[in-house]
N, C-alpha and C. Protein backbone atom coordinates (compact mmCIF):
# COMPACT_ATOMS: atom_id res chain seq x y z
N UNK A 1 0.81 -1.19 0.00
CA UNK A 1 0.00 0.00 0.00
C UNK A 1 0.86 1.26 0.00
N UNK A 2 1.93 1.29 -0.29
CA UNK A 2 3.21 1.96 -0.30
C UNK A 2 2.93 3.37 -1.26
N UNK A 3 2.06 2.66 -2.47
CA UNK A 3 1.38 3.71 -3.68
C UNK A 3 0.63 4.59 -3.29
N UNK A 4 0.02 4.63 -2.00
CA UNK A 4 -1.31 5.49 -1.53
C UNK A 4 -0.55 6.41 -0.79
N UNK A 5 0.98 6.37 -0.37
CA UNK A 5 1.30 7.29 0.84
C UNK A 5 1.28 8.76 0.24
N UNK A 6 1.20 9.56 1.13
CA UNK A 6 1.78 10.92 0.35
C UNK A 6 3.10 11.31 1.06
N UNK A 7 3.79 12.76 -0.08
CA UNK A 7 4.90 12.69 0.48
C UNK A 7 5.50 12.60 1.72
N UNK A 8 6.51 12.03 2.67
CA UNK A 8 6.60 12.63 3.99
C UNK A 8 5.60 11.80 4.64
N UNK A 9 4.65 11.27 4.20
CA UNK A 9 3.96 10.13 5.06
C UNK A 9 4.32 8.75 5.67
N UNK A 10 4.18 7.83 6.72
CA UNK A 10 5.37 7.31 7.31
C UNK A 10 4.15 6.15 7.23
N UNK A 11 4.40 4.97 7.03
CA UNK A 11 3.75 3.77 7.24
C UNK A 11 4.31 3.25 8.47
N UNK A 12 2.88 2.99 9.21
CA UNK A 12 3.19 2.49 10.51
C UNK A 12 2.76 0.51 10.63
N UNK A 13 2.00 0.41 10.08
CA UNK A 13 1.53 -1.09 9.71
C UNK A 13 0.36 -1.13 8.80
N UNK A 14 0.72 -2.49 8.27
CA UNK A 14 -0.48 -2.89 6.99
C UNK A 14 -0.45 -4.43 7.01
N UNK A 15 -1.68 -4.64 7.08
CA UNK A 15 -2.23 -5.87 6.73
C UNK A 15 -2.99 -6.60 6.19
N UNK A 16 -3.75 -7.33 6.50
CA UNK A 16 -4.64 -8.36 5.56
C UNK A 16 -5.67 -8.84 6.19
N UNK A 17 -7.01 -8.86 6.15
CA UNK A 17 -8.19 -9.90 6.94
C UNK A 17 -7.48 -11.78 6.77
N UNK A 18 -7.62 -12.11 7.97
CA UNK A 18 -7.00 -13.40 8.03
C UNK A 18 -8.20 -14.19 8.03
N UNK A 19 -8.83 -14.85 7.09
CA UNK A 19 -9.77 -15.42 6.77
C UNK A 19 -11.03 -15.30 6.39
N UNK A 20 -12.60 -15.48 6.36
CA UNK A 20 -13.71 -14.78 5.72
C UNK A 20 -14.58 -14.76 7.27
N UNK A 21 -13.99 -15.40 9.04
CA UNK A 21 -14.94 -14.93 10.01
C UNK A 21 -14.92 -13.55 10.16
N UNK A 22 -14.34 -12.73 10.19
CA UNK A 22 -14.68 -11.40 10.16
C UNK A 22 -15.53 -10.66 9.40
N UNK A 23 -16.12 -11.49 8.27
CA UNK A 23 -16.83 -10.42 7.68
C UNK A 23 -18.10 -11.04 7.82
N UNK A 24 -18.31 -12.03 8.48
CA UNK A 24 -19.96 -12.77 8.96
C UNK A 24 -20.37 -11.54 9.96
N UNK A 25 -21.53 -11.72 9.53
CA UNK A 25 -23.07 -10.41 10.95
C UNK A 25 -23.56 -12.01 11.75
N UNK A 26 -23.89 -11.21 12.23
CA UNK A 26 -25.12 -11.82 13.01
C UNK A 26 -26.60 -12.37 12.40
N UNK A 27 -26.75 -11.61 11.24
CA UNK A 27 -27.86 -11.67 10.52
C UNK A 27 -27.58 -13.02 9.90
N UNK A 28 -26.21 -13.35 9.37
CA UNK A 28 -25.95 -14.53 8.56
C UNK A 28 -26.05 -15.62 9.77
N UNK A 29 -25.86 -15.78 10.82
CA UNK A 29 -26.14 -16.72 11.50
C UNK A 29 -27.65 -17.06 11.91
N UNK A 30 -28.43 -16.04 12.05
CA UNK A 30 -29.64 -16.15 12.15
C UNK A 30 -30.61 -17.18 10.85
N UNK A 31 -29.73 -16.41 9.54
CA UNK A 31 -30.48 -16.61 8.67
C UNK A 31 -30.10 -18.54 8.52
N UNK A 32 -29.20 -19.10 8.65
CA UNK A 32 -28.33 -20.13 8.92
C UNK A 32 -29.79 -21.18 9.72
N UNK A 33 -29.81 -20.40 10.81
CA UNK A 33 -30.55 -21.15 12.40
C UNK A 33 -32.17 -21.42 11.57
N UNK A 34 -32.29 -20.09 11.05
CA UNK A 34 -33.75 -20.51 10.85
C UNK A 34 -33.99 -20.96 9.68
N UNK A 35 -33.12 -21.42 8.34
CA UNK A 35 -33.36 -22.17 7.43
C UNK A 35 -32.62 -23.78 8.28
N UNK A 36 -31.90 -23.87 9.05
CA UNK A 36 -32.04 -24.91 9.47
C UNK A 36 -33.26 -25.59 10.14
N UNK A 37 -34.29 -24.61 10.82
CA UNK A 37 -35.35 -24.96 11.47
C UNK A 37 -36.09 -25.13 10.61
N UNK A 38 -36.24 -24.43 9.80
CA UNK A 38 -37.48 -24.77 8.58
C UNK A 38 -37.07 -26.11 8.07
N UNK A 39 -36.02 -26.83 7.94
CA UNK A 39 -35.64 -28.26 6.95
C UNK A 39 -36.13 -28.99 8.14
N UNK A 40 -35.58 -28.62 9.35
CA UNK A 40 -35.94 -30.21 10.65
C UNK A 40 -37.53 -29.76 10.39
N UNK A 41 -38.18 -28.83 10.04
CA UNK A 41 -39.78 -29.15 10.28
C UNK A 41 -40.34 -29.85 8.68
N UNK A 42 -39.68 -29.03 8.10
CA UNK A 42 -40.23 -30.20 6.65
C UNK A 42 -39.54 -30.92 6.49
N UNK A 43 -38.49 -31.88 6.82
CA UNK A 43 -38.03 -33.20 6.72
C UNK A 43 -38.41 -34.03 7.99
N UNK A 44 -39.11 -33.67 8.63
CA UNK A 44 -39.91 -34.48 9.87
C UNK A 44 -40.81 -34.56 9.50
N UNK A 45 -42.08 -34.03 8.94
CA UNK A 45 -43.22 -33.80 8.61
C UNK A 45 -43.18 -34.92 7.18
N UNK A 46 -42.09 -34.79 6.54
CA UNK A 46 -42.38 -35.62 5.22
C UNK A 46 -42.05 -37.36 5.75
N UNK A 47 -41.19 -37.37 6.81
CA UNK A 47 -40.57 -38.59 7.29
C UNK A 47 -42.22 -39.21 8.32
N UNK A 48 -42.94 -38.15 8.60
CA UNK A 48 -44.02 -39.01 9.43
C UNK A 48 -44.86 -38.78 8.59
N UNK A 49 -45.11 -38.45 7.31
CA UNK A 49 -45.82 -38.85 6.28
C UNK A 49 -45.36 -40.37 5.36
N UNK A 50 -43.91 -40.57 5.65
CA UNK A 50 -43.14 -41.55 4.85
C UNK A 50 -43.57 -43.11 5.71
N UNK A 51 -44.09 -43.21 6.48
CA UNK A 51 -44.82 -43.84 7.31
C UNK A 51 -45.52 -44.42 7.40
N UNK A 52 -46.89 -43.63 6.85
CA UNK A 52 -48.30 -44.44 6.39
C UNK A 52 -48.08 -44.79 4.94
N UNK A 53 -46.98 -44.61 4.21
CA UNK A 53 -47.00 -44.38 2.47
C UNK A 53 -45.93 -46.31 2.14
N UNK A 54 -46.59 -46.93 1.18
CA UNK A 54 -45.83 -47.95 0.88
C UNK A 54 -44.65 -47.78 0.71
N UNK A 55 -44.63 -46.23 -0.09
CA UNK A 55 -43.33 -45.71 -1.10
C UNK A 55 -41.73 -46.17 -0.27
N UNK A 56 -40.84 -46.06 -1.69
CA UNK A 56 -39.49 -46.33 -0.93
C UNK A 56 -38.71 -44.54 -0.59
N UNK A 57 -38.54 -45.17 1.29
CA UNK A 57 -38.02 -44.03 1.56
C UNK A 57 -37.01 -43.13 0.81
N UNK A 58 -36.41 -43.82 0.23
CA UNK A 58 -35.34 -42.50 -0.43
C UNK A 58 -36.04 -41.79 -1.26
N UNK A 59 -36.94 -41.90 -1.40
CA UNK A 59 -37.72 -41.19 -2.48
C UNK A 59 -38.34 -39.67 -1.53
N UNK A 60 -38.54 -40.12 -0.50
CA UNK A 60 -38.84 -38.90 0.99
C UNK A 60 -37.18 -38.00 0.80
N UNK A 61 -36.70 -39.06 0.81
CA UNK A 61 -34.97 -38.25 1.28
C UNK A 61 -34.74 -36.86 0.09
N UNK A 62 -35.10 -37.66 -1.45
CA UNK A 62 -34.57 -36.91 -2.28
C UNK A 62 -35.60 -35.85 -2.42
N UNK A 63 -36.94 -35.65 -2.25
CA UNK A 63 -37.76 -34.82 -2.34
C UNK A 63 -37.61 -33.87 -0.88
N UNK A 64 -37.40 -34.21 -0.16
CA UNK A 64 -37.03 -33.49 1.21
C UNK A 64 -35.84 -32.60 1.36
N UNK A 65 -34.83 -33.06 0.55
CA UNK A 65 -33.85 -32.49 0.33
C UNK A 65 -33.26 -31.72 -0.72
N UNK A 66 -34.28 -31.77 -2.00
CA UNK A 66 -34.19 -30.91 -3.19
C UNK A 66 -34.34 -29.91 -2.67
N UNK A 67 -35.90 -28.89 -2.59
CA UNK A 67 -35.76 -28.05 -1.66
C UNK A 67 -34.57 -26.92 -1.16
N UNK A 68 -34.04 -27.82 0.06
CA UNK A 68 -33.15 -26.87 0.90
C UNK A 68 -32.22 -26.75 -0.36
N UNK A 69 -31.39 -27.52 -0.41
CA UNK A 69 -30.51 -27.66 -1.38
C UNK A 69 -30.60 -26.38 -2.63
N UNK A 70 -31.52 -26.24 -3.41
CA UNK A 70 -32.04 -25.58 -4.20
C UNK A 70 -31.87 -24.63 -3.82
N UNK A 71 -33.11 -23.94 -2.85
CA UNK A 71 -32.83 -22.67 -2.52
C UNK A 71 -32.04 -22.08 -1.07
N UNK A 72 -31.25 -22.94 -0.61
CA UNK A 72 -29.86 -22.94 -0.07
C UNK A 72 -28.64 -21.91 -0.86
N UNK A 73 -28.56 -23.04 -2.05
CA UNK A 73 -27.60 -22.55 -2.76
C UNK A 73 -28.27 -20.95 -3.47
N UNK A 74 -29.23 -20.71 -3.61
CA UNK A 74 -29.79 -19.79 -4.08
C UNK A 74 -29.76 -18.38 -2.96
N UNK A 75 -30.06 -18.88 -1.58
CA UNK A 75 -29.84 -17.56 -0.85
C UNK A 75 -28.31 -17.42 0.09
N UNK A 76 -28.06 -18.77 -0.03
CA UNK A 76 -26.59 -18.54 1.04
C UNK A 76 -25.56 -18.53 0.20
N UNK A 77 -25.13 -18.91 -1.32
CA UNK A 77 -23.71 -19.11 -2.17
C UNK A 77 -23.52 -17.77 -2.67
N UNK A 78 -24.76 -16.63 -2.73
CA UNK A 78 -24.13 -15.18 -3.13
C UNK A 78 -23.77 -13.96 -2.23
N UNK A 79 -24.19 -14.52 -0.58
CA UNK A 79 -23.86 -14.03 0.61
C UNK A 79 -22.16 -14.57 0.69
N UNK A 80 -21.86 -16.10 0.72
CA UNK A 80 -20.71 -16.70 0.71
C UNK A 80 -19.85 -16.14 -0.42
N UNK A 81 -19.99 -15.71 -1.34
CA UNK A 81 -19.46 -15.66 -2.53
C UNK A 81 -19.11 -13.79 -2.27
N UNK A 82 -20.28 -12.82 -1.79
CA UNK A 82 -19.52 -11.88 -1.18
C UNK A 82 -18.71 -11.86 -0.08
N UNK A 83 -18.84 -12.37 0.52
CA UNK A 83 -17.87 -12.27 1.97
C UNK A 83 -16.66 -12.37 1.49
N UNK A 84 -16.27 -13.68 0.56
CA UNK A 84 -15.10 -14.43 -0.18
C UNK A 84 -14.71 -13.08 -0.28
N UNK A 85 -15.39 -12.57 -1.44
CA UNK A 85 -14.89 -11.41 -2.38
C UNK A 85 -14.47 -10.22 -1.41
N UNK A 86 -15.23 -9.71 -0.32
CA UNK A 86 -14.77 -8.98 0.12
C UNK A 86 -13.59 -8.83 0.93
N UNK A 87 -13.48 -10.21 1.94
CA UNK A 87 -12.19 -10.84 2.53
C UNK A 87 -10.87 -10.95 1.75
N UNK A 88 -10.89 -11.72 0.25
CA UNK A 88 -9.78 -11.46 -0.44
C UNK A 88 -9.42 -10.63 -1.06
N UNK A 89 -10.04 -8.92 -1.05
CA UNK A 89 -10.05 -7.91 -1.90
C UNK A 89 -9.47 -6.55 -0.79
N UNK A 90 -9.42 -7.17 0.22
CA UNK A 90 -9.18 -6.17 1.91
C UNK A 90 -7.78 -5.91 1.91
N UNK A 91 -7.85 -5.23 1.99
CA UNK A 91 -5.97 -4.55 2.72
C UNK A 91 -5.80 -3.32 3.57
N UNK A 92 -5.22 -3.33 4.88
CA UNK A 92 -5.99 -2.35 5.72
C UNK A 92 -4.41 -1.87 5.92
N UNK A 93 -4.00 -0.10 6.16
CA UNK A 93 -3.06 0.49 6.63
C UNK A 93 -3.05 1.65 8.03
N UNK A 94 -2.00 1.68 8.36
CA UNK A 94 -1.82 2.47 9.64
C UNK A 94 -0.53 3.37 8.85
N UNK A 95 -0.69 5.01 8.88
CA UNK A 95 0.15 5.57 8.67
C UNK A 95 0.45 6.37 9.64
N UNK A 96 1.31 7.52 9.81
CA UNK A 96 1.42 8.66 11.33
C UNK A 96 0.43 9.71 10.81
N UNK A 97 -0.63 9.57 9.42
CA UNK A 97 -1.41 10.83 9.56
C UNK A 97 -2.93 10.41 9.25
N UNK A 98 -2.61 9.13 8.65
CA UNK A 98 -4.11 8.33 7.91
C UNK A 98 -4.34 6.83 8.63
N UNK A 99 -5.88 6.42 8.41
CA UNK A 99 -6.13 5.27 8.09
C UNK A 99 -6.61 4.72 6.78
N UNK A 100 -5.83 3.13 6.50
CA UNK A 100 -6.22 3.42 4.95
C UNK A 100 -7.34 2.12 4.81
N UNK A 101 -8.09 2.14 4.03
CA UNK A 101 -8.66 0.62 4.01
C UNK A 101 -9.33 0.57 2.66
N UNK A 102 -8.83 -0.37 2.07
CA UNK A 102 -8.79 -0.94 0.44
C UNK A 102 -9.78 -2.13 0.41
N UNK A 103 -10.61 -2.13 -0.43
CA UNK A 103 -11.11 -3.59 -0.90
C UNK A 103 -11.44 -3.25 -1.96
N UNK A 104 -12.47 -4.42 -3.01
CA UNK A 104 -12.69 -4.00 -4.46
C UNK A 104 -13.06 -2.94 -5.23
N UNK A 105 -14.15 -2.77 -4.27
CA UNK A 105 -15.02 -1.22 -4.47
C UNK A 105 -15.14 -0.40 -3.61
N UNK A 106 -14.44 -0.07 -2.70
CA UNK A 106 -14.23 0.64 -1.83
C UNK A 106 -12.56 1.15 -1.29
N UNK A 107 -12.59 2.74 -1.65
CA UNK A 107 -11.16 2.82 -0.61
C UNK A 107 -11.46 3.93 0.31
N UNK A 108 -11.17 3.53 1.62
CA UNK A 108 -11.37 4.79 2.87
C UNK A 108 -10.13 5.55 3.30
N UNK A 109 -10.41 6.47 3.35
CA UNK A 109 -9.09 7.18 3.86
C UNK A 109 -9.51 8.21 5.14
N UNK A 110 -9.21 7.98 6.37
CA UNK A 110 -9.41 8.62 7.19
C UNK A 110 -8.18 9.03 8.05
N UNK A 111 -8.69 10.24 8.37
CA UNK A 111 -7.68 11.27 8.77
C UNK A 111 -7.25 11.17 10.39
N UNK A 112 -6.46 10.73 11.38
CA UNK A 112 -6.24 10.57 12.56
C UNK A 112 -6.27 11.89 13.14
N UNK A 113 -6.20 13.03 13.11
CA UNK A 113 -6.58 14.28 13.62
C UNK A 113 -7.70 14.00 13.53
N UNK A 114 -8.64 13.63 13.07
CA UNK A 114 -10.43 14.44 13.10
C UNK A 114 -11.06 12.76 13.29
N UNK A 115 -10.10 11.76 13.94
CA UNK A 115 -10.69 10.63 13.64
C UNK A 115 -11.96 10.69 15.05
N UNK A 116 -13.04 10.50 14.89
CA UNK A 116 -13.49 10.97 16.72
C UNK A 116 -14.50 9.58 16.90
N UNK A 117 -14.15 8.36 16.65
CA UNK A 117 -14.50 6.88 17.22
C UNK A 117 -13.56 6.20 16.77
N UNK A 118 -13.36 5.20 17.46
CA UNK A 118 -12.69 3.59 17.69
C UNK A 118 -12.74 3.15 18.59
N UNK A 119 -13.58 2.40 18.13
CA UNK A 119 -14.08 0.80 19.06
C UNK A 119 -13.33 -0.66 18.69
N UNK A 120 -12.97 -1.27 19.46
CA UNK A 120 -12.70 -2.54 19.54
C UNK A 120 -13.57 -3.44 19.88
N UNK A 121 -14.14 -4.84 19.25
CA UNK A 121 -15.57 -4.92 19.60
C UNK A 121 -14.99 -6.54 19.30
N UNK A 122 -15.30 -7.44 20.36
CA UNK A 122 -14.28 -8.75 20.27
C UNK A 122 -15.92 -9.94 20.30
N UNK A 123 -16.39 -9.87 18.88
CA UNK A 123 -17.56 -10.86 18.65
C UNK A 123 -17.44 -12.28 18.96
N UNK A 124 -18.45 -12.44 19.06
CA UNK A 124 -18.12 -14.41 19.31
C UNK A 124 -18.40 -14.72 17.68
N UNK A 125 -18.95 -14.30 17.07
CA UNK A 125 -19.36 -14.62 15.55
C UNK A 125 -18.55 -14.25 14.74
N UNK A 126 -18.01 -12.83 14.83
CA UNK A 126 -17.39 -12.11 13.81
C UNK A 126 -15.35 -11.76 14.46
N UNK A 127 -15.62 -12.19 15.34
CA UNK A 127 -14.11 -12.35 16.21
C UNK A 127 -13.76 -10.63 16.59
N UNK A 128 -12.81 -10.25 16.59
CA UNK A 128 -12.05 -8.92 16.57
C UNK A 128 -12.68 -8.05 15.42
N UNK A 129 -13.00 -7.13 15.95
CA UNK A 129 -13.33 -5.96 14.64
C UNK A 129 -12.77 -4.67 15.37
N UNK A 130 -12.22 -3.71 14.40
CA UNK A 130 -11.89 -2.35 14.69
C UNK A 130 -13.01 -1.55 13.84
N UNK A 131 -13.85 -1.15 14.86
CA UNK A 131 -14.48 0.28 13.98
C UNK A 131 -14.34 1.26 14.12
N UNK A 132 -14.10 2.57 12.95
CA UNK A 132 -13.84 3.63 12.85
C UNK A 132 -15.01 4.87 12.83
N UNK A 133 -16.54 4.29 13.12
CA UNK A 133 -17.22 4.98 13.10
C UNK A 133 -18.56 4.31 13.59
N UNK A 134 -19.67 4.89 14.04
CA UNK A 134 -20.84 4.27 14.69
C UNK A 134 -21.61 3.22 13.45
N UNK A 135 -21.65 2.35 13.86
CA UNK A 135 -23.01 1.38 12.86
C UNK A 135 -24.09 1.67 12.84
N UNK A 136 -24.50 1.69 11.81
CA UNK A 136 -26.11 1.91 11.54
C UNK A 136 -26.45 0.99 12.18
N UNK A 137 -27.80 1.07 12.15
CA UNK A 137 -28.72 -0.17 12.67
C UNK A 137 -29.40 -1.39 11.52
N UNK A 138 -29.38 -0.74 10.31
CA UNK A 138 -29.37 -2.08 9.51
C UNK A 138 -27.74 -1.94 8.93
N UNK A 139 -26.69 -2.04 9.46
CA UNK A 139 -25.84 -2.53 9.14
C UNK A 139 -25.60 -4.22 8.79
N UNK A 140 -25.88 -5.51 9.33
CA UNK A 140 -26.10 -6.28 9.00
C UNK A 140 -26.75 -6.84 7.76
N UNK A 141 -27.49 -6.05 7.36
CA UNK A 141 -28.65 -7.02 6.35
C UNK A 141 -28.13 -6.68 5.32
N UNK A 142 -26.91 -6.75 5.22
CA UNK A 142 -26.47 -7.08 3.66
C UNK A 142 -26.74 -6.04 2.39
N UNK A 143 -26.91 -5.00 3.10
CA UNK A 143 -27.05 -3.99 2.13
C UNK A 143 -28.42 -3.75 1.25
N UNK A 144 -29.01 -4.35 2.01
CA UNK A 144 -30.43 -4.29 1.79
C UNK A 144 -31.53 -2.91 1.98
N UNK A 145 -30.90 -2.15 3.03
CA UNK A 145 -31.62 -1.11 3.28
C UNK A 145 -30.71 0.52 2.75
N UNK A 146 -30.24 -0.17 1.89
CA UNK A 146 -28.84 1.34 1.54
C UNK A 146 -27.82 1.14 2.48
N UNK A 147 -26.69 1.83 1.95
CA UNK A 147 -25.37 2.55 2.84
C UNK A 147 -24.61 1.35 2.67
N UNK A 148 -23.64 1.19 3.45
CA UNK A 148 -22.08 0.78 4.03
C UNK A 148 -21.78 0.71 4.94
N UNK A 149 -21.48 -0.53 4.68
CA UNK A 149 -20.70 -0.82 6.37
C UNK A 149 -20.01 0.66 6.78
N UNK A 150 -19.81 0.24 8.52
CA UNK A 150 -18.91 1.67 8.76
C UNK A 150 -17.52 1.10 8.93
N UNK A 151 -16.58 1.83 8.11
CA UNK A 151 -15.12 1.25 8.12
C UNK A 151 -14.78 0.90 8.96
N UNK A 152 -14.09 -0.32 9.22
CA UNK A 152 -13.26 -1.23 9.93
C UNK A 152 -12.45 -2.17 9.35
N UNK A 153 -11.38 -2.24 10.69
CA UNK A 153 -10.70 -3.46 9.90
C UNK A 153 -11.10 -4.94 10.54
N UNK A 154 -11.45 -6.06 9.60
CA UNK A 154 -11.77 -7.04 10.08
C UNK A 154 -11.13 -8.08 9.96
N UNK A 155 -11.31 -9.43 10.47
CA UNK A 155 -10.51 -10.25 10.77
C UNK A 155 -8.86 -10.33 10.95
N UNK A 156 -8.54 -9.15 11.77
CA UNK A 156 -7.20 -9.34 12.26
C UNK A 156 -6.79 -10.39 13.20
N UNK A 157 -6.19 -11.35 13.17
CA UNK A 157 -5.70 -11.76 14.50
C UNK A 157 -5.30 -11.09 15.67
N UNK A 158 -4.47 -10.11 15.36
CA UNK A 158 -3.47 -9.18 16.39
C UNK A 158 -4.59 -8.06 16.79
N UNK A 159 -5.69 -7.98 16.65
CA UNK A 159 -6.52 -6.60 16.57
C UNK A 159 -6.62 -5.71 17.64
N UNK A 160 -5.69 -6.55 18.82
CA UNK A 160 -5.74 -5.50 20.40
C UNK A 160 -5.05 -5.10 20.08
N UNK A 161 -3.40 -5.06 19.69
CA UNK A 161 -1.95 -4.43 19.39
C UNK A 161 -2.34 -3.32 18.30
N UNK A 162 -3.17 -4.12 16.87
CA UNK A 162 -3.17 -2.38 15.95
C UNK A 162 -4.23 -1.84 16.89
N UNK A 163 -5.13 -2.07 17.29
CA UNK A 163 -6.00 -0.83 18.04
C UNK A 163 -5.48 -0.33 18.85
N UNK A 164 -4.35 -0.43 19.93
CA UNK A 164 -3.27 0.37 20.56
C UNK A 164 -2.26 0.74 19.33
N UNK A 165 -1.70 0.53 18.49
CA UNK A 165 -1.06 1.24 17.61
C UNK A 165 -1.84 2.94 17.00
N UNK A 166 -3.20 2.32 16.74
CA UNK A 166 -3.88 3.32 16.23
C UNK A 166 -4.10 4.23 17.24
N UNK A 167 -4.40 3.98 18.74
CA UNK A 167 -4.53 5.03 19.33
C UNK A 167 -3.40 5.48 19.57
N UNK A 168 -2.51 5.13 19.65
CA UNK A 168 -0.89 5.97 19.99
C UNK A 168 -0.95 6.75 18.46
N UNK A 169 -1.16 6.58 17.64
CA UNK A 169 -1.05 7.69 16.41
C UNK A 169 -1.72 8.60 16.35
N UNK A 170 -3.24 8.18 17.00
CA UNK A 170 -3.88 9.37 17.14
C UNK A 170 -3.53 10.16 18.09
N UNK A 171 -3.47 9.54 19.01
CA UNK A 171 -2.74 10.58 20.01
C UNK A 171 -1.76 11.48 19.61
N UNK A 172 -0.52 11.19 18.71
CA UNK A 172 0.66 12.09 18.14
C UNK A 172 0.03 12.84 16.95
N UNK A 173 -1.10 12.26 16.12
CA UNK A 173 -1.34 13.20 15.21
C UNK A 173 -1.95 14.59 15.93
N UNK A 174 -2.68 14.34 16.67
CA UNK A 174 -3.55 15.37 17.45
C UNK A 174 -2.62 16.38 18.16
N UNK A 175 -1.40 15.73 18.70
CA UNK A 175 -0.80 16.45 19.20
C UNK A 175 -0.03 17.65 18.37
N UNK A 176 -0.17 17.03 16.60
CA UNK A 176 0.84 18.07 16.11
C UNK A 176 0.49 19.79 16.22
């Protein structure tokens, strides 16, 4: 990220999202729980119909399971297929005057003088996240209701150390 500095600008660290848990919501687990609940109620319901019926059970199995399968792949492989995209398209920087954060369609550049939030927010779902600004409230739903995520960096391993890095910069930028 060496191309983005400006002159006299000092790179302090840069990295990478270390895998695609950081960019899961909460919403994707929900949505997970309750298409799983919907299959245990219609693959129970067809299995105590499979019961009174001569028919050969696999014939329950494969009709029970077209279905999920079907529209499985239809609502969860283009959620999976963004996350992918967004996780391998991420590259996040720490300079002594900016924060930088790169992905496909998106580049943020925020200024450590006027930066005025960061949160460290240690999910059981989404692991370590650094945010740089308040979340909406449909932040989760996938972009469904307008806007953008609010910049952060996600899936860091190390994410307590840069979030003390970042505040020691802000601290010196502010001070200049």
């Amino acid at each position: 990220m060496n191309e983005g500095l400006e002159p006299g600008e000092r790179l302090i660290w840069e990295g990478r999202p270390n895998g695609l848990r950081g960019f899961f919501r909460g919403l994707d687990l929900f949505f997970v729980a309750f298409a799983s609940f919907g299959a245990l109620f219609f693959v129970s319901s067809l299995a105590s119909s499979a019961r009174q019926s001569p028919r050969d059970p696999s014939e329950y199995i494969v009709a029970a399971l077209f279905p999920f399968i079907v529209f499985g792949l239809f609502l969860f492989l283009p959620r999976f297929i963004s996350v992918w995209r967004e996780a391998s398209g991420a590259s996040y920087a720490l300079t002594d005057r900016r924060i930088l954060l790169r992905s496909r369609g998106r580049r943020v550049d925020l200024d450590l003088r006027t930066l005025p939030y960061l949160e460290l927010e240690r999910s059981w779902i989404s692991g370590p996240t650094i945010y740089f600004a308040q979340r909406n409230l449909y932040e989760g739903w996938g972009g469904m209701y307008g806007g953008s995520a609010a910049p952060a960096f996600r899936g860091l391993p190390n994410a307590a150390d840069v979030y003390r890095m970042i505040s020691e910069a802000r601290s010196r930028a502010v001070g200049r």
